[in-house]
Protein backbone atom coordinates (compact mmCIF):
# COMPACT_ATOMS: atom_id res chain seq x y z
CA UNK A 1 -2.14 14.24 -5.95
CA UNK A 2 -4.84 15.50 -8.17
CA UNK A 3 -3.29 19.20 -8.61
CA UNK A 4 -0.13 17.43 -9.68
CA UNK A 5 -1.63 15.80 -12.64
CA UNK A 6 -3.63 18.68 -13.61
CA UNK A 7 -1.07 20.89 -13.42
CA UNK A 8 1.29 18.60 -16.05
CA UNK A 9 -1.96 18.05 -17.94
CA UNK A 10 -1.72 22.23 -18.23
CA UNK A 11 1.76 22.34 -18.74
CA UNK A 12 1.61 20.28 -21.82
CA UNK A 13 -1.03 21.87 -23.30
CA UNK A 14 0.86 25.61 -23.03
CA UNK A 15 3.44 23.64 -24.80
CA UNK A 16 0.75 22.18 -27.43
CA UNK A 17 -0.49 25.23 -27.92
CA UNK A 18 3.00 27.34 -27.69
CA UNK A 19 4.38 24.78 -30.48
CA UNK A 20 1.11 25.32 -32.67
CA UNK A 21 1.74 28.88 -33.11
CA UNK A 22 5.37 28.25 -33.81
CA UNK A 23 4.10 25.84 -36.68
CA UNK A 24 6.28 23.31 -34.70
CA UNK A 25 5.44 19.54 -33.92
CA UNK A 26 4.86 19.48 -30.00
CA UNK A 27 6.80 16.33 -29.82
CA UNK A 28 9.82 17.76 -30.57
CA UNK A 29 9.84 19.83 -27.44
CA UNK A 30 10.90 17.65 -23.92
CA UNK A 31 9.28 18.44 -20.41
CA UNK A 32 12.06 18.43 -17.78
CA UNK A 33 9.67 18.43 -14.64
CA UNK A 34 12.46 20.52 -12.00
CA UNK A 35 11.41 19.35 -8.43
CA UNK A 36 14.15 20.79 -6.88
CA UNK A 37 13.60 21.68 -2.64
CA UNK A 38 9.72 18.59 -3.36
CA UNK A 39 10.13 15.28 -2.43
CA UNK A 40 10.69 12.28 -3.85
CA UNK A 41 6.71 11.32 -3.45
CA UNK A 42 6.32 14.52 -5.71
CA UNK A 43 8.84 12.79 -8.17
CA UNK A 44 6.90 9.17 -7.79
CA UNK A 45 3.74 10.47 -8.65
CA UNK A 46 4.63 12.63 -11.37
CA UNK A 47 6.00 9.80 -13.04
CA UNK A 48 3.22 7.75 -11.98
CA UNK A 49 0.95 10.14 -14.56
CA UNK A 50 3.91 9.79 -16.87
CA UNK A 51 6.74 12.41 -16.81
CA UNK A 52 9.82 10.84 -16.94
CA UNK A 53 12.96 13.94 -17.19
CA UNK A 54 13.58 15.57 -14.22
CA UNK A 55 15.74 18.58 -12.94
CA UNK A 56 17.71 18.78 -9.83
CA UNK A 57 20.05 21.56 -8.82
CA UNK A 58 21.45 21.00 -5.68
CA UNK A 59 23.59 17.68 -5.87
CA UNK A 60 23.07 16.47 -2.07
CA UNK A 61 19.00 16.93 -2.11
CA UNK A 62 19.10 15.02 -5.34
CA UNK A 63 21.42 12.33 -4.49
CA UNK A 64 19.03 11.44 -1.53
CA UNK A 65 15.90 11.54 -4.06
CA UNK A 66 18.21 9.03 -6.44
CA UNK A 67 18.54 6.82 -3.54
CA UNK A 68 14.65 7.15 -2.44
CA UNK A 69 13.53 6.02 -6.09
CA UNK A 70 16.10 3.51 -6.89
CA UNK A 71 13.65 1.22 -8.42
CA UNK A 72 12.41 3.91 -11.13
CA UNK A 73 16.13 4.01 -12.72
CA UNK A 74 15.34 1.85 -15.26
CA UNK A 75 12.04 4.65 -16.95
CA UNK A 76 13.45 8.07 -14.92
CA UNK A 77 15.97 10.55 -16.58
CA UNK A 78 18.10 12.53 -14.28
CA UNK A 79 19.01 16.12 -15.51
CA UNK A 80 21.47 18.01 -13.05
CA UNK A 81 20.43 22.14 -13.72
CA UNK A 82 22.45 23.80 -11.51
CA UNK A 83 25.44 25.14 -10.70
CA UNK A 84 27.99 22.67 -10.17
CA UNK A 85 31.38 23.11 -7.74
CA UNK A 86 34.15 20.87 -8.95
CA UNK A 87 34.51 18.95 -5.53
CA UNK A 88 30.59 17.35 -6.72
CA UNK A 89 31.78 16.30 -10.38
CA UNK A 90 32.19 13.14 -9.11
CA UNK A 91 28.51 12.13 -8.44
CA UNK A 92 27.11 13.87 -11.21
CA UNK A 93 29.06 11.84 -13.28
CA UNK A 94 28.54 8.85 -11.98
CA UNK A 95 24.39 8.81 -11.59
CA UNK A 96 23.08 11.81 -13.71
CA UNK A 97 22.20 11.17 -17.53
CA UNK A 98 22.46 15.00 -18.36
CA UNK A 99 24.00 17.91 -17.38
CA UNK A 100 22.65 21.24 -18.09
CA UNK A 101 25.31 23.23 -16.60
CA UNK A 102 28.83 23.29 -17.80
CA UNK A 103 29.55 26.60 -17.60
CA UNK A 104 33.88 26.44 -17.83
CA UNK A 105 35.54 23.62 -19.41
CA UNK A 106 37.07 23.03 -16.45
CA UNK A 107 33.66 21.09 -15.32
CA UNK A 108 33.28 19.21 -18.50
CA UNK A 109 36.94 17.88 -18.09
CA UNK A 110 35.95 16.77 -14.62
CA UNK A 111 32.60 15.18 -15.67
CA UNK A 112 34.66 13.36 -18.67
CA UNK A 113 37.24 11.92 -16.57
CA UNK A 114 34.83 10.72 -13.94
CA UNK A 115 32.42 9.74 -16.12
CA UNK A 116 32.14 5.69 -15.64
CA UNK A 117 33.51 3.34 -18.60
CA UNK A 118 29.91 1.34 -18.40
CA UNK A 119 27.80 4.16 -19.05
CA UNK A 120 26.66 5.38 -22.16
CA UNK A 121 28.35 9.11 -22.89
CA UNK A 122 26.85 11.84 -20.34
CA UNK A 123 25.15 14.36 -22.42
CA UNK A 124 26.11 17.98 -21.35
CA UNK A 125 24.79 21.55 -22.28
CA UNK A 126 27.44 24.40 -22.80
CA UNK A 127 25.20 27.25 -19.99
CA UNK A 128 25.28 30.63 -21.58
CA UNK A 129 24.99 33.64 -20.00
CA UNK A 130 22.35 35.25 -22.43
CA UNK A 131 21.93 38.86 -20.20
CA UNK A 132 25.11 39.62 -18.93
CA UNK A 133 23.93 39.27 -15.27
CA UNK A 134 26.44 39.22 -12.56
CA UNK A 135 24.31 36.90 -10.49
CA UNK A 136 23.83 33.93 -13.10
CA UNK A 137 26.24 31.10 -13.81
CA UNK A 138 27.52 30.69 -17.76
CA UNK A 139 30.01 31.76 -20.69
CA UNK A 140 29.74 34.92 -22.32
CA UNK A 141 28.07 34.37 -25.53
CA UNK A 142 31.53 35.19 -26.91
CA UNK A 143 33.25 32.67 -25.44
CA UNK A 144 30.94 29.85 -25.99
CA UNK A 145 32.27 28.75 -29.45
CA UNK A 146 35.92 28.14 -28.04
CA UNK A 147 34.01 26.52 -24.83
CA UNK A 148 31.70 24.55 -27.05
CA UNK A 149 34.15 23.00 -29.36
CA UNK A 150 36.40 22.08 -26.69
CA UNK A 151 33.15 20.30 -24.58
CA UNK A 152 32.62 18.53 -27.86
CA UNK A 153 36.01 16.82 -28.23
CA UNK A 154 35.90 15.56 -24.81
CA UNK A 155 35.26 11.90 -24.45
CA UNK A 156 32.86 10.29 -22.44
CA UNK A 157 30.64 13.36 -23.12
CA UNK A 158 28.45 13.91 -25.61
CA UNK A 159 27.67 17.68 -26.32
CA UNK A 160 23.84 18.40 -27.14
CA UNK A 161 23.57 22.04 -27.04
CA UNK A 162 23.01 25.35 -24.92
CA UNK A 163 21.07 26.46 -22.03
CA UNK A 164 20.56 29.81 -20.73
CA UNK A 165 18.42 30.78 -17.80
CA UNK A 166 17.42 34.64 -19.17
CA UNK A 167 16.89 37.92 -16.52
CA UNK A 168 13.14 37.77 -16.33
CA UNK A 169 11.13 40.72 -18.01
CA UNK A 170 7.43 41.44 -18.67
CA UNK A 171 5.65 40.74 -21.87
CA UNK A 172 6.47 37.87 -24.02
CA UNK A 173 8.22 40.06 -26.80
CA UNK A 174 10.72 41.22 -24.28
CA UNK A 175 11.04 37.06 -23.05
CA UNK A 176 11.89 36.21 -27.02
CA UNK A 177 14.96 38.24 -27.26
CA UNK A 178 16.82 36.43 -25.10
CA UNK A 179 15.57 33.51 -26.05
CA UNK A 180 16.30 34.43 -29.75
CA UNK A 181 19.81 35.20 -29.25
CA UNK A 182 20.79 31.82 -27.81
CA UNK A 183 19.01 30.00 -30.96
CA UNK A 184 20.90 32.41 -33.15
CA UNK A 185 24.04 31.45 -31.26
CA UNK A 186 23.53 27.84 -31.48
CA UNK A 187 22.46 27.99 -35.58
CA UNK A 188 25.92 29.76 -35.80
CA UNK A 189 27.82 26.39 -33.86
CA UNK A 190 25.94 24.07 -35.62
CA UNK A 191 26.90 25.85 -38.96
CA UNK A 192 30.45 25.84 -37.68
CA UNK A 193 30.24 21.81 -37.54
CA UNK A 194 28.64 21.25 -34.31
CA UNK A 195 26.28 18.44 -33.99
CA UNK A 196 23.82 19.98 -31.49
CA UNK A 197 20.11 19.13 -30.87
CA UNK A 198 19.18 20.89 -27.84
CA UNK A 199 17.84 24.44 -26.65
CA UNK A 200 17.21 24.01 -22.87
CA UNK A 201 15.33 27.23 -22.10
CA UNK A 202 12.38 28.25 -20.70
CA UNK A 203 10.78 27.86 -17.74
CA UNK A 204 7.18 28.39 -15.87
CA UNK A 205 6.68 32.44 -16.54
CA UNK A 206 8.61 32.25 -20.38
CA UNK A 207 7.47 28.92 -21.52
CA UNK A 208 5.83 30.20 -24.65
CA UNK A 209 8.46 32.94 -25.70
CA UNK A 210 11.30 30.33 -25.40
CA UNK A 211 9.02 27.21 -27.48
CA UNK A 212 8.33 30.15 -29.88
CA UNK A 213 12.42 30.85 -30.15
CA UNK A 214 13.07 27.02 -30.73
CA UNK A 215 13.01 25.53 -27.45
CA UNK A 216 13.56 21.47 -27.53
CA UNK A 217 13.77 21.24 -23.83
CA UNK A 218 11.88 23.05 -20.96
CA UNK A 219 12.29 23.42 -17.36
CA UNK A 220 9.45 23.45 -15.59
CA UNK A 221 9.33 23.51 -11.87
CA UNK A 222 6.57 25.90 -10.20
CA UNK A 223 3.76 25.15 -12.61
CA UNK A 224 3.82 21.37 -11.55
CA UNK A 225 4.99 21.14 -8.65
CA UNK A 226 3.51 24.92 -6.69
CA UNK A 227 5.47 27.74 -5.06
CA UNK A 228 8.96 26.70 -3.56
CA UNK A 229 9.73 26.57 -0.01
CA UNK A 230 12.98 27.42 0.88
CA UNK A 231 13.11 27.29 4.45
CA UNK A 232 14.59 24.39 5.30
């Protein structure tokens, strides 16, 4: 799939050159290839040219791409994105290594009592709800201290930091505020005592506002992978 490759050879080098005009080491910011609604020979031969995070959102798609590259488990990273009901905690818990979207604590109590004694913690996001939209999944920026500090003392989990998923706008000042106001939120937790790494944001039309903001993670989906087809 030569497209494929090219179009992870591009991504990383919007990243390279986003991070060099941050004065930031491109290596400290983590391609999470989303392939939600592609299929698992998508998944197999992006990690054939050597991306190994990916993003699912919808928990019975992914569970059948799990099953379908069983024998990549060992060198693939599972990230769960999306919104998640609590009747599909169960799954998550059991065969996802992250989990992008705790957006109540509710959820992260779920994930930490499911969450299988062999496995090493499941690391979890606290979602934030950067532009007030109805329409979007997350805690108020207000409430995600209180959320935060609770997800941290949970076991079983271990809490790495916030995502947001900002309304999109047009020029890439306009894509940093939003952006800007979730790193300012999470400098504020980790000065509160919060050990937190992680500033999942960004995706393929605000790549370079959010790596400019202090992105560690991105979510990429249509710039590998091409325009999503919904239909079925």
């Amino acid at each position: 799939m030569p497209d494929l490759i090219q179009n992870l050879s591009a991504v990383r080098e919007r990243i390279a050159r986003a991070a060099q005009a941050a004065g930031r080491d491109p290596h400290s910011i983590a391609l999470l290839a989303v392939s939600k609604t592609f299929p698992s020979e998508d998944i197999r031969a992006a990690h054939i040219a050597g991306q190994r995070a990916f993003g699912e959102n919808y928990v019975q798609e992914a569970l059948a791409k799990l099953d379908a590259l069983a024998d990549l488990r060992a060198s693939i990273e599972w990230h769960f994105i999306g919104p998640l009901q609590s009747n599909k905690t169960r799954v998550v818990a059991e065969r996802f290594d992250w989990v992008h979207s705790v957006d109540r604590l509710k959820i992260a109590q779920r994930l930490a009592e499911q969450r299988p004694d062999g496995l090493p913690p499941l690391n979890v996001c606290v979602q934030v709800n950067v532009s007030g939209e109805a329409s979007k999944s997350g805690v108020t920026p207000g409430e995600a201290a209180g959320v935060a500090h609770a997800v941290a003392a949970l076991p079983k989990l271990r809490l790495r930091g916030l995502m947001a998923i900002p309304e999109p706008t047009g020029g890439i000042e306009e894509q940093r505020a939003p952006h800007r106001a979730l790193r300012e939120l999470f400098e504020r937790l980790r000065a509160d005592g919060l050990a937190l790494d992680t500033l999942s944001m960004g995706m393929s039309a605000d790549l370079e506002a959010a790596v400019l903001e202090g992105a560690t993670i991105v979510r990429i989906g249509t710039a590998i992978f091409g325009a999503r087809d919904y239909s079925n």
